[in-house]
Protein backbone atom coordinates (compact mmCIF):
# COMPACT_ATOMS: atom_id res chain seq x y z
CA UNK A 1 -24.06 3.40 -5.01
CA UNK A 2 -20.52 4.16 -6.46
CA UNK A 3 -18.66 3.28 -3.59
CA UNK A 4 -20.97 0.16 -3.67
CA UNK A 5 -20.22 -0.92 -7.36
CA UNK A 6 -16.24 0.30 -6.99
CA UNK A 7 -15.62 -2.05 -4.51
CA UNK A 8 -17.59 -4.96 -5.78
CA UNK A 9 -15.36 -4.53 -9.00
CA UNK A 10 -12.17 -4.52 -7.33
CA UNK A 11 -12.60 -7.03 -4.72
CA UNK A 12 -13.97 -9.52 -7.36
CA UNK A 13 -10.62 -8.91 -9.30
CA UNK A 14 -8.26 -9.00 -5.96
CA UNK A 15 -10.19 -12.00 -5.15
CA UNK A 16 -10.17 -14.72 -8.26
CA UNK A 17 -5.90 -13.31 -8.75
CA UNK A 18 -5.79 -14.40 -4.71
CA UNK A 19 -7.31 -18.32 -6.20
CA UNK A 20 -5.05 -17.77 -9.05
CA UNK A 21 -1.98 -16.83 -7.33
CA UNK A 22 -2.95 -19.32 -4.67
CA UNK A 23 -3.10 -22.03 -7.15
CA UNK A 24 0.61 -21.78 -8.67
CA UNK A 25 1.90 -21.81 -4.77
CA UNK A 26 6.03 -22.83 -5.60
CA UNK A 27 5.86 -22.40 -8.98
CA UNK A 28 7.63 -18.76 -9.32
CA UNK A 29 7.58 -18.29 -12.79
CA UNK A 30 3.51 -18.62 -12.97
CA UNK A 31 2.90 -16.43 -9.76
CA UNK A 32 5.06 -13.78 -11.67
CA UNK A 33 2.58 -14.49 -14.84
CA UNK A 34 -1.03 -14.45 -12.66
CA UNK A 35 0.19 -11.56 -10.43
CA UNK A 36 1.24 -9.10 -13.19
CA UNK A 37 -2.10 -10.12 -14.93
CA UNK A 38 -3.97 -9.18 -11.68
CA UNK A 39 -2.08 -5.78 -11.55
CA UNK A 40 -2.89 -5.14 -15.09
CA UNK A 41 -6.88 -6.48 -14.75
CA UNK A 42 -6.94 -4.63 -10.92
CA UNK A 43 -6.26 -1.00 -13.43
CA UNK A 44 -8.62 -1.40 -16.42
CA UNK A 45 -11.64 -2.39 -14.24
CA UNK A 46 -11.21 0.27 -12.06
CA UNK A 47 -11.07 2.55 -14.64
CA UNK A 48 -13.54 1.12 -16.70
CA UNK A 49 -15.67 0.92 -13.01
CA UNK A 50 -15.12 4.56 -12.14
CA UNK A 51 -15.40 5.87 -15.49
CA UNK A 52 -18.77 3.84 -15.72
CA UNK A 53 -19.92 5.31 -11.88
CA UNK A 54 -18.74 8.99 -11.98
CA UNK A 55 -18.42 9.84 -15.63
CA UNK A 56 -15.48 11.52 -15.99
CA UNK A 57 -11.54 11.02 -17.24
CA UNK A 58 -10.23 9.11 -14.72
CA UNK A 59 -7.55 11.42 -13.97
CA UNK A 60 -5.68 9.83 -11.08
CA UNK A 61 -5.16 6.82 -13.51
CA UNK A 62 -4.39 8.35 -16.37
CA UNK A 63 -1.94 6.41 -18.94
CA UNK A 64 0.57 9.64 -19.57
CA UNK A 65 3.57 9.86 -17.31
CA UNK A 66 2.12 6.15 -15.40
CA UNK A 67 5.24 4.30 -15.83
CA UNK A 68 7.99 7.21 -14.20
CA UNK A 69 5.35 7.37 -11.70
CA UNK A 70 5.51 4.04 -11.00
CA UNK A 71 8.76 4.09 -10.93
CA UNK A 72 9.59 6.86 -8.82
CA UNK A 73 7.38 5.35 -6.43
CA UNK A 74 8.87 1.59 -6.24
CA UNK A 75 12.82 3.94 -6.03
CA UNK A 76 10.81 5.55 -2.95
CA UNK A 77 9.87 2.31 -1.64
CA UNK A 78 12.64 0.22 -1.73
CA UNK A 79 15.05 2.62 -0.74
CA UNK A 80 13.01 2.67 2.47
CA UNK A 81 12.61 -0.09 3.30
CA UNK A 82 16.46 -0.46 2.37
CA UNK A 83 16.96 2.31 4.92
CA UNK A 84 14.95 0.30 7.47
CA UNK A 85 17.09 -2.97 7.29
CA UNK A 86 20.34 -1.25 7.34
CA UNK A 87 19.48 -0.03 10.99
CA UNK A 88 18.43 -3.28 11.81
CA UNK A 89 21.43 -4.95 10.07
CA UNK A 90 23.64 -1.77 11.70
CA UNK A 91 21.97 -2.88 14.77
CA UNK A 92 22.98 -6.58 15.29
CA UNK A 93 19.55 -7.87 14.26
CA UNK A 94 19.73 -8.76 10.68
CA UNK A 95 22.36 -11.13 9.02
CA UNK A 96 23.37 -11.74 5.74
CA UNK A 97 24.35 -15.27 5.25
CA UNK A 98 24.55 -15.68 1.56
CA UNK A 99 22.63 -15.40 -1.80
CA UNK A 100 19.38 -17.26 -1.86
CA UNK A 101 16.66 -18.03 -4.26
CA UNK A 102 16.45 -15.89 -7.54
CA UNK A 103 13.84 -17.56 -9.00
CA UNK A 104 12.26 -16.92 -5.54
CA UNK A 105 12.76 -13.50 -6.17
CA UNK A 106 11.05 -13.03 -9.41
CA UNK A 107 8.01 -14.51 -7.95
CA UNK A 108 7.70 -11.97 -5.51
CA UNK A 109 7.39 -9.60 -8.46
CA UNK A 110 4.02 -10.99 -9.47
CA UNK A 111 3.29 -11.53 -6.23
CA UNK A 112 3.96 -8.11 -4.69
CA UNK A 113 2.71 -6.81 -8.08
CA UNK A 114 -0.24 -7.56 -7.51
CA UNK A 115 -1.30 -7.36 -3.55
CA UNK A 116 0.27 -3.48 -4.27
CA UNK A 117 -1.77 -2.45 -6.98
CA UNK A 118 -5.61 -4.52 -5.73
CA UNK A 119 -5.42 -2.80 -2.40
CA UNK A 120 -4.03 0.61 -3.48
CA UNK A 121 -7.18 0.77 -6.26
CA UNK A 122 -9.08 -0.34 -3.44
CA UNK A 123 -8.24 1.94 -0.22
CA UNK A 124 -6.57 4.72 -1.73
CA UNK A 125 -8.78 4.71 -5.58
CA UNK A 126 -12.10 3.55 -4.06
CA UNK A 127 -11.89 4.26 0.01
CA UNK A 128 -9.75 6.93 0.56
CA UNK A 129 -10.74 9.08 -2.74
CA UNK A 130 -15.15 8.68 -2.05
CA UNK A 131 -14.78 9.36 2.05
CA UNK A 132 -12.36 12.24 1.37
CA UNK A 133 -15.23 14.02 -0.68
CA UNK A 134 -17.63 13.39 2.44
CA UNK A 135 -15.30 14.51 5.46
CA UNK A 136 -11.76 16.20 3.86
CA UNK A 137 -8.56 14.95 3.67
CA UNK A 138 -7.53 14.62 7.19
CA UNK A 139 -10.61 12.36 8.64
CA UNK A 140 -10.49 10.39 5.56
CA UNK A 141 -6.72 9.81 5.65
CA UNK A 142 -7.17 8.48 9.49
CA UNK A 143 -10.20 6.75 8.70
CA UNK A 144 -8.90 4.68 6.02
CA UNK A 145 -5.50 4.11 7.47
CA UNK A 146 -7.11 2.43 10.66
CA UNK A 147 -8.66 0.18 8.10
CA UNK A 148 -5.69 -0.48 5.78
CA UNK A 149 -3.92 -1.71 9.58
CA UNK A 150 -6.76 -3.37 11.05
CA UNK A 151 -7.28 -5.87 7.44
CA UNK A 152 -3.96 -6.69 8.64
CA UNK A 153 -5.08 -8.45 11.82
CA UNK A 154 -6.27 -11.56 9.59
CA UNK A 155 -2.86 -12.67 8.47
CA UNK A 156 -1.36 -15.80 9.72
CA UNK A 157 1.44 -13.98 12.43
CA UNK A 158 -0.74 -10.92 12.88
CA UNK A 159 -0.47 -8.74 16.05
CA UNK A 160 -2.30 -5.23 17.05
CA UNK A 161 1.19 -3.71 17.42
CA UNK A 162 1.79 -4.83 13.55
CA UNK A 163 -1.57 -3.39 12.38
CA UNK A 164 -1.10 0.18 14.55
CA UNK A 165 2.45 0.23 12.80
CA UNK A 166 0.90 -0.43 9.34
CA UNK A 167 -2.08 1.75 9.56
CA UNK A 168 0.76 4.60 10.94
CA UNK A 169 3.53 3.87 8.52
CA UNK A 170 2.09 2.37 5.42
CA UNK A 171 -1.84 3.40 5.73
CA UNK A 172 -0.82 7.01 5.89
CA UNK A 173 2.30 7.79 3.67
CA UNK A 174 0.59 5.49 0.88
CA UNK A 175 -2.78 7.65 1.26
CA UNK A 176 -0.43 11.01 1.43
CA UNK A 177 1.31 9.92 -1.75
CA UNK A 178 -1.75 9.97 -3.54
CA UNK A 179 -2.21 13.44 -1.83
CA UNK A 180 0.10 14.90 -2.88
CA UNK A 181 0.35 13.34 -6.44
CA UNK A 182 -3.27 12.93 -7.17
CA UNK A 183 -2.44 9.38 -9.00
CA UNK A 184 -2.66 5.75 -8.23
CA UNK A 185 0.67 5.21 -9.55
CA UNK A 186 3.17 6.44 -7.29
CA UNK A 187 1.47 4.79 -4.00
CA UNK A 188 0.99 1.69 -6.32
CA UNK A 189 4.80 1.81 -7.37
CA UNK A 190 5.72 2.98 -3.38
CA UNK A 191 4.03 0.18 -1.93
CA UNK A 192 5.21 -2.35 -4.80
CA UNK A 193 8.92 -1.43 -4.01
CA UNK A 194 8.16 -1.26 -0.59
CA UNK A 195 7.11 -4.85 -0.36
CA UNK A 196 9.32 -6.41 -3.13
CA UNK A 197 12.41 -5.15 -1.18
CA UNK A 198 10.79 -6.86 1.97
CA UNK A 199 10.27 -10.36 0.25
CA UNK A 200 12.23 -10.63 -2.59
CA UNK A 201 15.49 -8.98 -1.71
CA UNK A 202 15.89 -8.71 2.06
CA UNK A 203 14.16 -12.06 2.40
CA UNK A 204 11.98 -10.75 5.58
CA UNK A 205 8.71 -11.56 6.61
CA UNK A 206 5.44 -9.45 4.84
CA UNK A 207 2.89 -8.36 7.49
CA UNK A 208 3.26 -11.89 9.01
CA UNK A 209 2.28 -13.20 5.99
CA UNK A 210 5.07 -16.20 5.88
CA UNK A 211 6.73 -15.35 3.18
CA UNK A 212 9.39 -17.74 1.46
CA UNK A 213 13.48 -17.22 0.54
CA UNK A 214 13.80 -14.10 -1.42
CA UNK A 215 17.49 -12.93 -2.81
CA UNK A 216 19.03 -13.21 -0.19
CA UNK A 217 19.90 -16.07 2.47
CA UNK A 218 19.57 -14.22 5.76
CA UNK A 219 18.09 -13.99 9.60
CA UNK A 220 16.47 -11.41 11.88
CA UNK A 221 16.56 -11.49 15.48
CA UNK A 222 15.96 -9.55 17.94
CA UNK A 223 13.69 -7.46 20.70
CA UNK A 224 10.43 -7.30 18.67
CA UNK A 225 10.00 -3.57 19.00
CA UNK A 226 13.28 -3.48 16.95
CA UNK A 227 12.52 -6.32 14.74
CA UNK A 228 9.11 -6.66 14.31
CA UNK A 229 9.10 -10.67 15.38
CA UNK A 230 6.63 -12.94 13.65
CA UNK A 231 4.77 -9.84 11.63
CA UNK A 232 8.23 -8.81 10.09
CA UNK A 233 9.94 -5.13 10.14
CA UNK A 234 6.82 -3.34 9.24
CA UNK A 235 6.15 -4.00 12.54
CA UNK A 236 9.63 -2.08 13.69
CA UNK A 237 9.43 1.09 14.80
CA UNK A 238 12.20 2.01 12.24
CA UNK A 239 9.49 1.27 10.21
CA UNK A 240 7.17 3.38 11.73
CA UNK A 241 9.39 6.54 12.58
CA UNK A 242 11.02 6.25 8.56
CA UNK A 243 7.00 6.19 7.56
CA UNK A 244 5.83 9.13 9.43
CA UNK A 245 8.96 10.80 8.06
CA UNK A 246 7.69 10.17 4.24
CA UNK A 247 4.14 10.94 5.46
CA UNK A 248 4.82 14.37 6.82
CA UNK A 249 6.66 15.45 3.33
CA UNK A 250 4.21 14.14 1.19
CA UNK A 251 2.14 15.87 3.24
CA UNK A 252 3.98 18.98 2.75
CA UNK A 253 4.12 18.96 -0.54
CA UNK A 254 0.83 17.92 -0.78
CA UNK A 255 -0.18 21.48 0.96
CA UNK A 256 2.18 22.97 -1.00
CA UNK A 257 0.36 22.54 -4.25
CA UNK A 258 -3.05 23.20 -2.55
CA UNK A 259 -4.35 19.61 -3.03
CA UNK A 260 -5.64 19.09 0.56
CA UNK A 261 -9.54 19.00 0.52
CA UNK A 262 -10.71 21.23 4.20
CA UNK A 263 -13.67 19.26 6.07
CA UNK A 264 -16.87 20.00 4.86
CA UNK A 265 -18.90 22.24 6.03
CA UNK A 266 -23.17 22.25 6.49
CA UNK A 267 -25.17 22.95 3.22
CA UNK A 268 -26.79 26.47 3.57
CA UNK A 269 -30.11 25.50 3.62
CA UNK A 270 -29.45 23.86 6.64
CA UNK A 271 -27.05 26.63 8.33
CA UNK A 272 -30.18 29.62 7.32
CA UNK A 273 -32.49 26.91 8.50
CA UNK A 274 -30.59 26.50 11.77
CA UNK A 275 -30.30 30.39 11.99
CA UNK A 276 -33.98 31.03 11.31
CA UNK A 277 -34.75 28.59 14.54
């Protein structure tokens, strides 16, 4: 019944900040108020939640060393996605025309702020962390990343090849940052930074969410395997190859320090029972 209560909690908080967020549509400065709220509620009820379910510290949350964390993670973020639209731009497909909306831009830190840390509590804190204790690290980490792409289908300009690129790129190196970490706030601050970048500096489209003018005033075009099209350049396979790059070395490290969890195995009673047939 944890998993059961964990998500209830979590949803219930990523859903009234949606209606909240929702409701100040255009009005940056109170979507940068209601999302950071929604971050900050989205982290004390899972705690409280998990600490209420499991009874224990909750460790991957813990308040010393969360805001480098954080911070190393949105670095990791934007610089990759930074990475991913100088190709493009190096490419022919994305143009600079000018500066755009600021104030744009600082709604897009509420905003991101909080879509980042509801679903990372939710698929990597809740998902990700209960399913990995029933099958190891590897069938949970493919499990959960088909998910994290296929919630993607339900957005406005949603395709299958933008959901197989998510669940590849974004589905596993968020889930093997918390690997190899063991906190929520590195994939929290990796996927903030990731999607900040997106909307509020590059000015692209978010999962083919629509989003509006970030910093800058500029245009993609192009082949949509490049580009991404409609769903944006998480849908590019620079996306995806720069992703599995970032997956495989969390990953690495990850092994490194011994935190990968191998499948589990039968209980003994069952294997002697087995035997004794």
């Amino acid at each position: 019944m944890r998993l059961v209560w964990q998500l209830l909690a979590v949803i219930a908080v990523a859903f009234v900040g949606g209606q909240g967020i929702a409701a100040v549509d255009g009005k940056p400065w109170l979507t940068l108020v209601v999302g950071l709220a929604t971050a900050v509620l989205s982290v004390f009820v899972y705690r409280w939640v998990v600490g209420r379910t499991e009874r224990r510290p909750v460790t991957e949350m813990a308040w010393e060393g969360a805001g480098p964390a954080f911070g190393r993670g949105t670095l990791i973020g934007v610089a990759l996605f930074a990475a991913v639209m100088t190709n493009l731009f190096a490419s022919g497909y994305y143009d600079v025309d000018g500066i755009g909306s600021a104030t744009g831009a600082v709604g897009f830190v509420g905003f991101m702020a909080a879509a980042a840390v509801t679903e990372e509590v939710m698929y990597r804190g809740v998902l990700f962390r209960i399913v990995e204790q029933w099958t190891g690290t590897g069938i949970a980490l493919v499990l959960t990343g088909v998910l994290f792409g296929a919630s993607h289908l339900l957005n406005p300009h949603a395709s299958v090849l933008g959901a197989a690129a998510i669940a590849v790129e974004a589905g596993g190196m968020l889930t093997a940052a918390y690997i190899a970490t063991r906190n929520l706030w590195v994939p929290m601050g990796l996927h903030f930074g990731w999607n900040f970048a997106a909307a509020g500096i590059f000015s692209t489209e978010v999962s083919g969410n629509g989003t509006s003018e970030g910093l800058l005033d500029s245009t993609t075009s192009g082949p949509k395997l490049i580009t991404g099209g409609e769903f944006g350049p998480e849908g590019s396979v620079y996306s995806v190859l720069f992703g599995v790059l970032v997956t495989l070395a969390f990953l690495w490290l990850a092994r490194r320090r011994g935190h990968l969890v191998p499948r589990r195995r039968a209980d003994r009673a069952d294997a002697a029972l087995t035997l004794s047939r």
